[in-house]
N, C-alpha and C. Protein backbone atom coordinates (compact mmCIF):
# COMPACT_ATOMS: atom_id res chain seq x y z
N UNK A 1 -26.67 12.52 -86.62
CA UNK A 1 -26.06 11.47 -87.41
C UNK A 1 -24.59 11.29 -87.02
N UNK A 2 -23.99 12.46 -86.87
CA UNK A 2 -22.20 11.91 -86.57
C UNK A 2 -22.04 11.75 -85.07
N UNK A 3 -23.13 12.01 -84.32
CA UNK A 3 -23.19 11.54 -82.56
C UNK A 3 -23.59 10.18 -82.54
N UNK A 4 -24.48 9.91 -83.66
CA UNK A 4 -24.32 8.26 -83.37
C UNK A 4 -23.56 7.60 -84.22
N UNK A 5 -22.45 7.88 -85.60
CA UNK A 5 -21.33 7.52 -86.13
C UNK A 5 -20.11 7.57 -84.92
N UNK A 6 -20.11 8.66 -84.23
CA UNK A 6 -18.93 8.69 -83.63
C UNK A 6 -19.13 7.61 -82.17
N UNK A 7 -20.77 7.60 -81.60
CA UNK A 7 -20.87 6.66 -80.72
C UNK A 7 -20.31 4.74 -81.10
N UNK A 8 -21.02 4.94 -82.24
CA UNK A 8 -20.88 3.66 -82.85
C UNK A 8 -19.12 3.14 -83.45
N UNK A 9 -18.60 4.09 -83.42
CA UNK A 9 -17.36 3.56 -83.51
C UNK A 9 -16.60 4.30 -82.33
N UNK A 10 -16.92 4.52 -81.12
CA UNK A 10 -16.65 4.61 -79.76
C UNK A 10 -16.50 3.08 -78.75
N UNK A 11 -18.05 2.48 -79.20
CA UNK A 11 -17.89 1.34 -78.89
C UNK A 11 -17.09 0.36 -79.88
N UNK A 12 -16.69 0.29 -81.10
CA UNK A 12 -16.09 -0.45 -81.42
C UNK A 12 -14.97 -0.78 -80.99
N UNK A 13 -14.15 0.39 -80.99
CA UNK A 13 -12.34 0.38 -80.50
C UNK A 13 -12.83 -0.18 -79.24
N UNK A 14 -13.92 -0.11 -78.22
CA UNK A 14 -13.93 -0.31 -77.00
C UNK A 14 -13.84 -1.64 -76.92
N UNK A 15 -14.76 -2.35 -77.66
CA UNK A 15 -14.88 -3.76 -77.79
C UNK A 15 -13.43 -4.05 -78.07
N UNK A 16 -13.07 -3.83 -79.02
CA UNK A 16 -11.58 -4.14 -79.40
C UNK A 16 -10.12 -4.31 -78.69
N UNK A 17 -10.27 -2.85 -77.49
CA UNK A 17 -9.25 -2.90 -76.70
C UNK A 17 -9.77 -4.03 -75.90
N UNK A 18 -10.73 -4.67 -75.01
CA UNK A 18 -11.20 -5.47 -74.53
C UNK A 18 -10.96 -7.26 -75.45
N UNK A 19 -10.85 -6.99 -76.31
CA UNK A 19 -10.51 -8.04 -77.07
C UNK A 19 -9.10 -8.66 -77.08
N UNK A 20 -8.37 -7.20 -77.37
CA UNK A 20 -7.19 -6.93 -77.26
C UNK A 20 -6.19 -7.64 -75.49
N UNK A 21 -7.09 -6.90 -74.33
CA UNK A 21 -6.80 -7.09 -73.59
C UNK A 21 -6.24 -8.66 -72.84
N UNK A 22 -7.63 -9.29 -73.34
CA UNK A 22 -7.70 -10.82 -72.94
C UNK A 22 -7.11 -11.58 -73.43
N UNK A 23 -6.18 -11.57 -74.78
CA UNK A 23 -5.06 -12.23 -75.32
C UNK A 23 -3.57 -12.07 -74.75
N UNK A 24 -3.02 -13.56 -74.85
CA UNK A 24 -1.84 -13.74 -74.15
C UNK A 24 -0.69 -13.50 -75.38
N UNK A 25 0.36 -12.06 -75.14
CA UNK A 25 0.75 -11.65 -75.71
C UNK A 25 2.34 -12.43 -76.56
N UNK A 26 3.09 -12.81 -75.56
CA UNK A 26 3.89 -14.00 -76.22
C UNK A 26 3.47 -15.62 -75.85
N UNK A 27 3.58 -16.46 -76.62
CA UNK A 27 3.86 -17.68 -75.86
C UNK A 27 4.60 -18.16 -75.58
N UNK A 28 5.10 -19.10 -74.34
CA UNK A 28 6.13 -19.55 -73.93
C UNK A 28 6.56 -21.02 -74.78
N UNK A 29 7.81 -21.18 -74.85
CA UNK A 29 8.28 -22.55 -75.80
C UNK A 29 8.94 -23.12 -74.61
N UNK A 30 8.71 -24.51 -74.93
CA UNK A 30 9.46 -25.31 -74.18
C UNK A 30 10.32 -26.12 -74.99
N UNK A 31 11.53 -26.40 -74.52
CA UNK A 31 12.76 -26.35 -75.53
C UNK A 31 13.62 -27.72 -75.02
N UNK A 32 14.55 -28.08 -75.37
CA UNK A 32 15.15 -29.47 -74.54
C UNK A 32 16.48 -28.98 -75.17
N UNK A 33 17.47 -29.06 -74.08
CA UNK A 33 18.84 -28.46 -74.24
C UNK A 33 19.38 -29.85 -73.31
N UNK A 34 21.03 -29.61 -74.52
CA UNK A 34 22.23 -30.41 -73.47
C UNK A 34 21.87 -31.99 -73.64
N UNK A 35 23.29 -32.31 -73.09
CA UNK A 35 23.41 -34.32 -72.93
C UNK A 35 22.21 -34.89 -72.72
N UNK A 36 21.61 -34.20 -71.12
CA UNK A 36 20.67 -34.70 -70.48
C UNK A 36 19.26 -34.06 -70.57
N UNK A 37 18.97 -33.47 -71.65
CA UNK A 37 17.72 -33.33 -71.94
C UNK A 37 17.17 -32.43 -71.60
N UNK A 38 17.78 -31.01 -70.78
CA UNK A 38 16.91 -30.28 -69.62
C UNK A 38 16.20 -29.76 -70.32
N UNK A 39 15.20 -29.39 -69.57
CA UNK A 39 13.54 -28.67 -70.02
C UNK A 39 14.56 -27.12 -69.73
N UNK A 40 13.78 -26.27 -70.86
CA UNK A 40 14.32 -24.70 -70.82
C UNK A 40 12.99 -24.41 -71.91
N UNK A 41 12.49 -22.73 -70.68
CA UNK A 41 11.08 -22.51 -71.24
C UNK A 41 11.74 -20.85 -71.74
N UNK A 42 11.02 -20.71 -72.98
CA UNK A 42 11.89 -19.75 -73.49
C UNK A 42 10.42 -18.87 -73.72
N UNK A 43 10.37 -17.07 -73.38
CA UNK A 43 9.59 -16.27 -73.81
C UNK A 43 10.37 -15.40 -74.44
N UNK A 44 9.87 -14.84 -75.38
CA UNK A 44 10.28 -13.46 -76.18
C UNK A 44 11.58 -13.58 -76.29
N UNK A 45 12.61 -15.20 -76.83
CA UNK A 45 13.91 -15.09 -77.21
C UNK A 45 14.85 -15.25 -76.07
N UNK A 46 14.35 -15.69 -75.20
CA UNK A 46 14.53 -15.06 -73.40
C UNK A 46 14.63 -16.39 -72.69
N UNK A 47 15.51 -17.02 -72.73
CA UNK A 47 15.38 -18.47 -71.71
C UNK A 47 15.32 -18.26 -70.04
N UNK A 48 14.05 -18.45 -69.85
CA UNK A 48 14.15 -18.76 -68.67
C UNK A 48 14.21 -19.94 -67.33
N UNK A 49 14.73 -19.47 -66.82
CA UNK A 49 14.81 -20.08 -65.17
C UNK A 49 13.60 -21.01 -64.32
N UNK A 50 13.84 -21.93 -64.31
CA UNK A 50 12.77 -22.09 -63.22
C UNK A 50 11.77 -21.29 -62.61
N UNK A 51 12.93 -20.81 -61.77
CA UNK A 51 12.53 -19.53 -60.90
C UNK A 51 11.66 -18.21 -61.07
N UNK A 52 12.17 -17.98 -62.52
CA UNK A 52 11.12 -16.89 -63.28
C UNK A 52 10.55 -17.44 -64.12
N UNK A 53 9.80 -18.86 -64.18
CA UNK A 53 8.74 -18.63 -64.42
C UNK A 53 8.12 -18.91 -63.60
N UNK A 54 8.32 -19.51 -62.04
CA UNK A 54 7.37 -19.22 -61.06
C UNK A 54 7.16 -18.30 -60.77
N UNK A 55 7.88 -16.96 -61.00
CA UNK A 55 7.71 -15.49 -60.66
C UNK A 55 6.41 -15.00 -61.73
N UNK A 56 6.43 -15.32 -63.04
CA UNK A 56 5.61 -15.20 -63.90
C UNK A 56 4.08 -15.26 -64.18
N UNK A 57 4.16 -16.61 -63.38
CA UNK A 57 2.73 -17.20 -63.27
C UNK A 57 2.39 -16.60 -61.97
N UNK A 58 3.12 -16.30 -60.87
CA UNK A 58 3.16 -15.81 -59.74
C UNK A 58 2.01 -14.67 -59.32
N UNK A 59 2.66 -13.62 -60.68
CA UNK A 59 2.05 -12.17 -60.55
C UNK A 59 0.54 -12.39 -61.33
N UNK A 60 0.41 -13.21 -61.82
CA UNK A 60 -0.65 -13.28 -62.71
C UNK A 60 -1.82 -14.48 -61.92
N UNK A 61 -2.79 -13.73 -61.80
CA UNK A 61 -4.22 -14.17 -60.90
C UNK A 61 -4.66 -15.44 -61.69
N UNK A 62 -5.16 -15.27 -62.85
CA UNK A 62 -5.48 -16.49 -63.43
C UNK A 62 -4.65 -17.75 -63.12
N UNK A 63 -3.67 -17.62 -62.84
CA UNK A 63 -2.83 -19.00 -62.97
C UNK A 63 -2.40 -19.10 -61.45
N UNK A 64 -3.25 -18.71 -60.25
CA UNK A 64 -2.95 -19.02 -58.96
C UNK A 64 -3.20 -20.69 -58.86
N UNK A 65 -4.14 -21.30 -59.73
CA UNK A 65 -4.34 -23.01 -59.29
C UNK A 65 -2.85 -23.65 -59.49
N UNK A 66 -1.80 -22.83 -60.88
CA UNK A 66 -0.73 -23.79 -61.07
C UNK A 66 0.30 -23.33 -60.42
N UNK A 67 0.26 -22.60 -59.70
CA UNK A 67 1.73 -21.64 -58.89
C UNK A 67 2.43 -22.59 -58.02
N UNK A 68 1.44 -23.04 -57.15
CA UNK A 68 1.71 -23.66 -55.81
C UNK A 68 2.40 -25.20 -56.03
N UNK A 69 1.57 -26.35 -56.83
CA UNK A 69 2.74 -26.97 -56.98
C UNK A 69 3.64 -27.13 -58.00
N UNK A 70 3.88 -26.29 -58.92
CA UNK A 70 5.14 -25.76 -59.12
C UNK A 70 6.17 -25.07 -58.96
N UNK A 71 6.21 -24.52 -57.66
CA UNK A 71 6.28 -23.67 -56.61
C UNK A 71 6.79 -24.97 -55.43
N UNK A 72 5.95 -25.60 -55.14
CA UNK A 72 6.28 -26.58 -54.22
C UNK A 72 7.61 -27.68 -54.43
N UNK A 73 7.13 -27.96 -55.93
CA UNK A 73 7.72 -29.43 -55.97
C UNK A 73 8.96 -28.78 -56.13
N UNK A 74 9.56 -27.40 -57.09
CA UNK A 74 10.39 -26.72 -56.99
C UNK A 74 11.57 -26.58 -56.24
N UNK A 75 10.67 -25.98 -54.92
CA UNK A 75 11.40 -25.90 -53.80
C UNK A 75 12.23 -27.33 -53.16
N UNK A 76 10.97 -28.05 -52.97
CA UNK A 76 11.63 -29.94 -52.37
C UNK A 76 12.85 -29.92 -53.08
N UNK A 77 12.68 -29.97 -54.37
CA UNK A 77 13.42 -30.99 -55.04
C UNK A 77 15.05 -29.96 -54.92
N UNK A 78 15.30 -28.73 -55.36
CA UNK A 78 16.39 -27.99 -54.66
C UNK A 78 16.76 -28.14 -53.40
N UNK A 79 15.98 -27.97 -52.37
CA UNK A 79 16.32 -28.31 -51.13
C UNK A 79 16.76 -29.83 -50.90
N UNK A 80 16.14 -30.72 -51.75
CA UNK A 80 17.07 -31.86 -51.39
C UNK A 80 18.07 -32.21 -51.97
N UNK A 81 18.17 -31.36 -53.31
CA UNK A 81 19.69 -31.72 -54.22
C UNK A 81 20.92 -30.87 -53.14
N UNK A 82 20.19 -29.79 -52.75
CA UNK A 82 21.40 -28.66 -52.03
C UNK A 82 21.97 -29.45 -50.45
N UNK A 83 20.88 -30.42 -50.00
CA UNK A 83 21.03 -31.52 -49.09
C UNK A 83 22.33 -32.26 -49.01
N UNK A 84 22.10 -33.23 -50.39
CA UNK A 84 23.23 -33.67 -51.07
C UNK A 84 23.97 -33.28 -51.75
N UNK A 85 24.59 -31.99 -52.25
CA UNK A 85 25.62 -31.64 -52.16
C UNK A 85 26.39 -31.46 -50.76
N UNK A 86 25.75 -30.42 -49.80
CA UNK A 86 26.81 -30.24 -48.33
C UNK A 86 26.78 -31.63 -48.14
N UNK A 87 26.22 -32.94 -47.62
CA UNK A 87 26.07 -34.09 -47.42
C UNK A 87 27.45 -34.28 -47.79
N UNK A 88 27.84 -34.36 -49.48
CA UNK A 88 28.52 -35.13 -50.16
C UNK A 88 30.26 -34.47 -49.83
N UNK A 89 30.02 -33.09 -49.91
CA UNK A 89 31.06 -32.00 -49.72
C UNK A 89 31.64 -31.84 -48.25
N UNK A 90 30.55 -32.00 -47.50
CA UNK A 90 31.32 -32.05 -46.54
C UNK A 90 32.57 -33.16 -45.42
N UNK A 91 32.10 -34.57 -46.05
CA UNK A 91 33.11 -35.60 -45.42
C UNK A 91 34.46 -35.61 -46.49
N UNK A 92 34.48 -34.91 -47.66
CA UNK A 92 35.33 -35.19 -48.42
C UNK A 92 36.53 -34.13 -48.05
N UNK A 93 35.93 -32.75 -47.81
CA UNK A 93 36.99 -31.57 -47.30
C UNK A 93 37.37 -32.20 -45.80
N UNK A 94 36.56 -32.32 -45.00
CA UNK A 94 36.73 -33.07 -43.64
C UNK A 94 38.09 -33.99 -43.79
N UNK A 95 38.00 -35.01 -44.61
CA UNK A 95 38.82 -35.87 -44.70
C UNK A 95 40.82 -35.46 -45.44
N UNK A 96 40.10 -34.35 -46.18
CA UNK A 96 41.26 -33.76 -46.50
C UNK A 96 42.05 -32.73 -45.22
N UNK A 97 41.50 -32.17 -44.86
CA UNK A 97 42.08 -31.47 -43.44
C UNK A 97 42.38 -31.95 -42.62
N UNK A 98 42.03 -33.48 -42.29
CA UNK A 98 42.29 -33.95 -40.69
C UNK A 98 43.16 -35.08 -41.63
N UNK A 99 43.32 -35.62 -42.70
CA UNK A 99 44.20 -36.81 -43.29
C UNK A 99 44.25 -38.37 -42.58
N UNK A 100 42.29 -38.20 -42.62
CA UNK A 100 41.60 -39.51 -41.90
C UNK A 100 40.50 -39.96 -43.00
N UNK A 101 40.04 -40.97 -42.66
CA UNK A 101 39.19 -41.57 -43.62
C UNK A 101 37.89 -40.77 -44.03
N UNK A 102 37.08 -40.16 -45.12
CA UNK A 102 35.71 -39.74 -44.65
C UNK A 102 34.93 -40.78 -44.14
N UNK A 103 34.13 -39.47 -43.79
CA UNK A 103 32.79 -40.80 -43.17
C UNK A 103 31.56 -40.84 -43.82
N UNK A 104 31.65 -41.78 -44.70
CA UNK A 104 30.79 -42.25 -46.15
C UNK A 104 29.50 -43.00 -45.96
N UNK A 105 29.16 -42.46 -44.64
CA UNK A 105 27.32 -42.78 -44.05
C UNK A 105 26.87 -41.39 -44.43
N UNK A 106 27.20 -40.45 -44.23
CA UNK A 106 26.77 -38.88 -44.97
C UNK A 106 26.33 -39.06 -46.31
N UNK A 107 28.15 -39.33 -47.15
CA UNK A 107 27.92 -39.87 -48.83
C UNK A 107 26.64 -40.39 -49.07
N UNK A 108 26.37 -41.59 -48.16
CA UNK A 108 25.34 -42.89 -48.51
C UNK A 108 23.81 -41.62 -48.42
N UNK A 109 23.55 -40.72 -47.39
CA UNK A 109 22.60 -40.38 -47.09
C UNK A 109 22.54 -39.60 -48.28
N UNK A 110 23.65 -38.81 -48.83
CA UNK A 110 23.32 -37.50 -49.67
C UNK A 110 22.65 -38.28 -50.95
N UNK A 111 23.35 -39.35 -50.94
CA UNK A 111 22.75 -39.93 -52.40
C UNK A 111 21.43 -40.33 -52.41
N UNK A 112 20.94 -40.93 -51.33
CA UNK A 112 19.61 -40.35 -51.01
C UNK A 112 18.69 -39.90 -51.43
N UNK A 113 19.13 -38.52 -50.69
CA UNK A 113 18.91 -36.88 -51.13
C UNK A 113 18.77 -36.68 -52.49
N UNK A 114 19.87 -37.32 -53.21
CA UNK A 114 19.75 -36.54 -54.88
C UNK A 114 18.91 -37.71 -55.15
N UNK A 115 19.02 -38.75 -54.70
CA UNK A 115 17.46 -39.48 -55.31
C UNK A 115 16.19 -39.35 -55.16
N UNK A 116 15.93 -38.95 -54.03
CA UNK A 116 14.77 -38.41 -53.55
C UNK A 116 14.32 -37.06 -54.78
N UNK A 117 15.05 -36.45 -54.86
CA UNK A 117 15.05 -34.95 -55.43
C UNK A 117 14.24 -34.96 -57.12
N UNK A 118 14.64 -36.14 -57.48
CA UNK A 118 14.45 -36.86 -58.82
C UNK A 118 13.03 -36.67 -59.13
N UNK A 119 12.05 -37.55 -58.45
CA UNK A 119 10.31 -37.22 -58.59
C UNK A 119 10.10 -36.05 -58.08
N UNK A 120 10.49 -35.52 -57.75
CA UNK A 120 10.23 -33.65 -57.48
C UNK A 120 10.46 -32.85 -58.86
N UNK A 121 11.64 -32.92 -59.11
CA UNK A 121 11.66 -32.50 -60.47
C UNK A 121 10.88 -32.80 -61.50
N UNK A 122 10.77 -34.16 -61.93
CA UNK A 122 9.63 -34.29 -63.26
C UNK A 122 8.12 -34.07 -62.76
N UNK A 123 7.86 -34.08 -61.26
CA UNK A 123 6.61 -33.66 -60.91
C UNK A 123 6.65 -31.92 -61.54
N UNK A 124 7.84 -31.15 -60.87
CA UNK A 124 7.63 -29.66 -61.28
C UNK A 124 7.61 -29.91 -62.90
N UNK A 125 8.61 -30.51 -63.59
CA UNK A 125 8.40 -30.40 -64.89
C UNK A 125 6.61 -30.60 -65.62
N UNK A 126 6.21 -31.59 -65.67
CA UNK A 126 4.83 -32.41 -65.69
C UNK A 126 4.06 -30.86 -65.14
N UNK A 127 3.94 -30.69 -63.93
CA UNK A 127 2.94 -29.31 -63.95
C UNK A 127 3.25 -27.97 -64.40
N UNK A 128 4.70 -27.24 -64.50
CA UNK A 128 5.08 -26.33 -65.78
C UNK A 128 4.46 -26.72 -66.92
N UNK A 129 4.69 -27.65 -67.27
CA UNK A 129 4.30 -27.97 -68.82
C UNK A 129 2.73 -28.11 -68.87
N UNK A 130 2.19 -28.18 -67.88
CA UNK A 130 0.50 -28.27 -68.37
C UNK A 130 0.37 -26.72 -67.87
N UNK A 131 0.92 -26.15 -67.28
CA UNK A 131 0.92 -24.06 -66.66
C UNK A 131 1.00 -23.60 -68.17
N UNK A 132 2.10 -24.04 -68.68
CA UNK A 132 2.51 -23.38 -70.00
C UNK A 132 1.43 -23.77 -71.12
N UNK A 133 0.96 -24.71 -71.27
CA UNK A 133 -0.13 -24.87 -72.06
C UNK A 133 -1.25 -24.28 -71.78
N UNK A 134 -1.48 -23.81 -70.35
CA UNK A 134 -3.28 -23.26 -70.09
C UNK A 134 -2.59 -21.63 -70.71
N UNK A 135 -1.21 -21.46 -69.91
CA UNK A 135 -1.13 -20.09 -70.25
C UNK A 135 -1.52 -19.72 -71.76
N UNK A 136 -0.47 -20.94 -73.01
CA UNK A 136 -0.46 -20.41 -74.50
C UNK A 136 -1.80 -20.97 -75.05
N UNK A 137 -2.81 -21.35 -74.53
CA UNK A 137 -4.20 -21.62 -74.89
C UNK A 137 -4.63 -20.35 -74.48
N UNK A 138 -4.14 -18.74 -73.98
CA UNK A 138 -4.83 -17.81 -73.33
C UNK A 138 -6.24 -18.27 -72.35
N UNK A 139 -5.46 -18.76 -71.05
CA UNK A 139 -6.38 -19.21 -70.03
C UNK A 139 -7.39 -20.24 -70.25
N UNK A 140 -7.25 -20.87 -71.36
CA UNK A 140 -8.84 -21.32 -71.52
C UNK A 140 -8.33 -23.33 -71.38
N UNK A 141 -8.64 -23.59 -70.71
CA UNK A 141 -8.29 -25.37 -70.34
C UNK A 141 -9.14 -25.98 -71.11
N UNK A 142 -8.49 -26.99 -71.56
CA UNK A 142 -9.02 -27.93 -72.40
C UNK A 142 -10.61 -28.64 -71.70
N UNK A 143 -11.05 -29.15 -72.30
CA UNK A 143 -12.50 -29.53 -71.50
C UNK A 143 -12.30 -30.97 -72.25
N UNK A 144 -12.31 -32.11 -70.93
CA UNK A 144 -12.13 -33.09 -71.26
C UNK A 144 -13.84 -33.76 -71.56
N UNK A 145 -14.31 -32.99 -71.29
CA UNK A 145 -15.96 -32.95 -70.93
C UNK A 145 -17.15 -32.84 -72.47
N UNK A 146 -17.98 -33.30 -73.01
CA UNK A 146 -18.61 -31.97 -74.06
C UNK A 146 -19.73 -31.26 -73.38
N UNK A 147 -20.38 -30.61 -73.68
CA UNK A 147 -21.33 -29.53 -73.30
C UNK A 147 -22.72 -30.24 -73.60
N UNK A 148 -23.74 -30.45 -72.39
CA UNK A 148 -24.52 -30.95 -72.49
C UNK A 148 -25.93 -29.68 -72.25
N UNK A 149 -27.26 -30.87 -72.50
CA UNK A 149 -28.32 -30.17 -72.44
C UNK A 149 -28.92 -30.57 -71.60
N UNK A 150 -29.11 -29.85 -70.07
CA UNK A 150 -30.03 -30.96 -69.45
C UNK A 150 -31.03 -30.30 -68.72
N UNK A 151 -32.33 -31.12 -68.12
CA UNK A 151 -33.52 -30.09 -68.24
C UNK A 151 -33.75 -30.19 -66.19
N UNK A 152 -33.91 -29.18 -65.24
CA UNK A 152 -33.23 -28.80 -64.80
C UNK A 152 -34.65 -28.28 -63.62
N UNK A 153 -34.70 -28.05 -62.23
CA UNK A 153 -35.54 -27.57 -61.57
C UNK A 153 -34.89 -26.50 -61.22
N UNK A 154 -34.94 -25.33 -60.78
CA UNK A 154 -34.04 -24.09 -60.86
C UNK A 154 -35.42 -23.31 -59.79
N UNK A 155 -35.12 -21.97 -59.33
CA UNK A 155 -35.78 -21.14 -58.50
C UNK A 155 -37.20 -20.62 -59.09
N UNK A 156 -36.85 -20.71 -60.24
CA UNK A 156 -38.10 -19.77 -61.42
C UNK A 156 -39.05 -21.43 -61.90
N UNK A 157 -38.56 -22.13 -61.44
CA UNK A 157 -39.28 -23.47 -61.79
C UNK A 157 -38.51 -24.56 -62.88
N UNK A 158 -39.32 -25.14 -63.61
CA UNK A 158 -38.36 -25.88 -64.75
C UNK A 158 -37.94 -25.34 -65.76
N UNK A 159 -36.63 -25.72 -66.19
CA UNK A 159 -35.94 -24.93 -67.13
C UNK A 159 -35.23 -26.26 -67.87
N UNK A 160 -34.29 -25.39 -68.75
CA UNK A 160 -33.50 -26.25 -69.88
C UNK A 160 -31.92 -25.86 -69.32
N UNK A 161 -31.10 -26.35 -68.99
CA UNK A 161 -29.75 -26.06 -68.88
C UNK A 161 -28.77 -26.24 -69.68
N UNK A 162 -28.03 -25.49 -70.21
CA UNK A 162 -26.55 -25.61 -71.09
C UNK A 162 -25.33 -25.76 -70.36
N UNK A 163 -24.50 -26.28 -70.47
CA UNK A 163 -23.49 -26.80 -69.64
C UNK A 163 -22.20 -26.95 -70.37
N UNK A 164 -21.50 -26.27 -70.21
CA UNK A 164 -20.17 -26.32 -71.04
C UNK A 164 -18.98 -25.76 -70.06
């Protein structure tokens, strides 16, 4: 009797830590700071970076589909703001050292650059923000779909299929 009391609540805690396991322990907030509105994703009191939360989703397997282009568009869109800054920075010091005109075809290009940079950003924003929702749904994506019944030829012959 207490070998199968103690079995039977052996498997319980077991089930439990397993229960335990598969839940997502904080959720992330997404927050809007400042003049211009910036997106700031905050965990455990903790504002983070861009950067860490691509590191975040990074280490974590489940969320390899949203890494990459948030990860991607990320990168573009820095690399082309950091474009247009040297772009912008550099005919202006130029012009101060030599006490000649800049040369404001650079300017014209950098601005460009920071325009270009623009749909990169709300693209990374737009896919963070649907990362952060699969994450605080604990992995589970919305199903734009409902779950059907449909009847089905299969290896064992005809069957009934569930589909969700």
């Amino acid at each position: 009797m207490k070998k199968a009391v103690f079995t039977l609540l052996f498997f319980t805690l077991l089930g439990m830590i397993g229960v335990q396991a598969q839940t997502v322990s904080e959720p992330i907030e997404i927050l809007e700071k400042g003049i211009f509105k910036k997106k700031v994703y905050k965990k455990c009191d903790i504002e983070m970076e861009p950067v860490q939360l691509i590191k975040l989703f990074q280490n974590d397997p489940a969320m390899k589909d949203y890494v990459k282009p948030i990860a991607g568009n990320y990168l573009i869109s820095k690399l082309l703001s950091g474009a247009a800054l040297v772009l912008v920075t550099y005919p202006i010091l130029n012009s101060i050292s030599n006490d000649h005109d800049p040369n404001w075809n650079l300017a014209y290009i950098a601005a460009g650059c920071a325009v270009a940079s623009i749909p990169f950003q709300k693209w990374f924003e737009k896919n963070a923000d649907k990362a952060v929702a699969y994450y605080n749904a604990g992995y589970q994506a919305r199903a734009d779909y409902q779950p059907t019944l449909d009847i089905q030829i299969g290896n064992n012959g005809l069957g009934l299929a569930f589909k969700f």
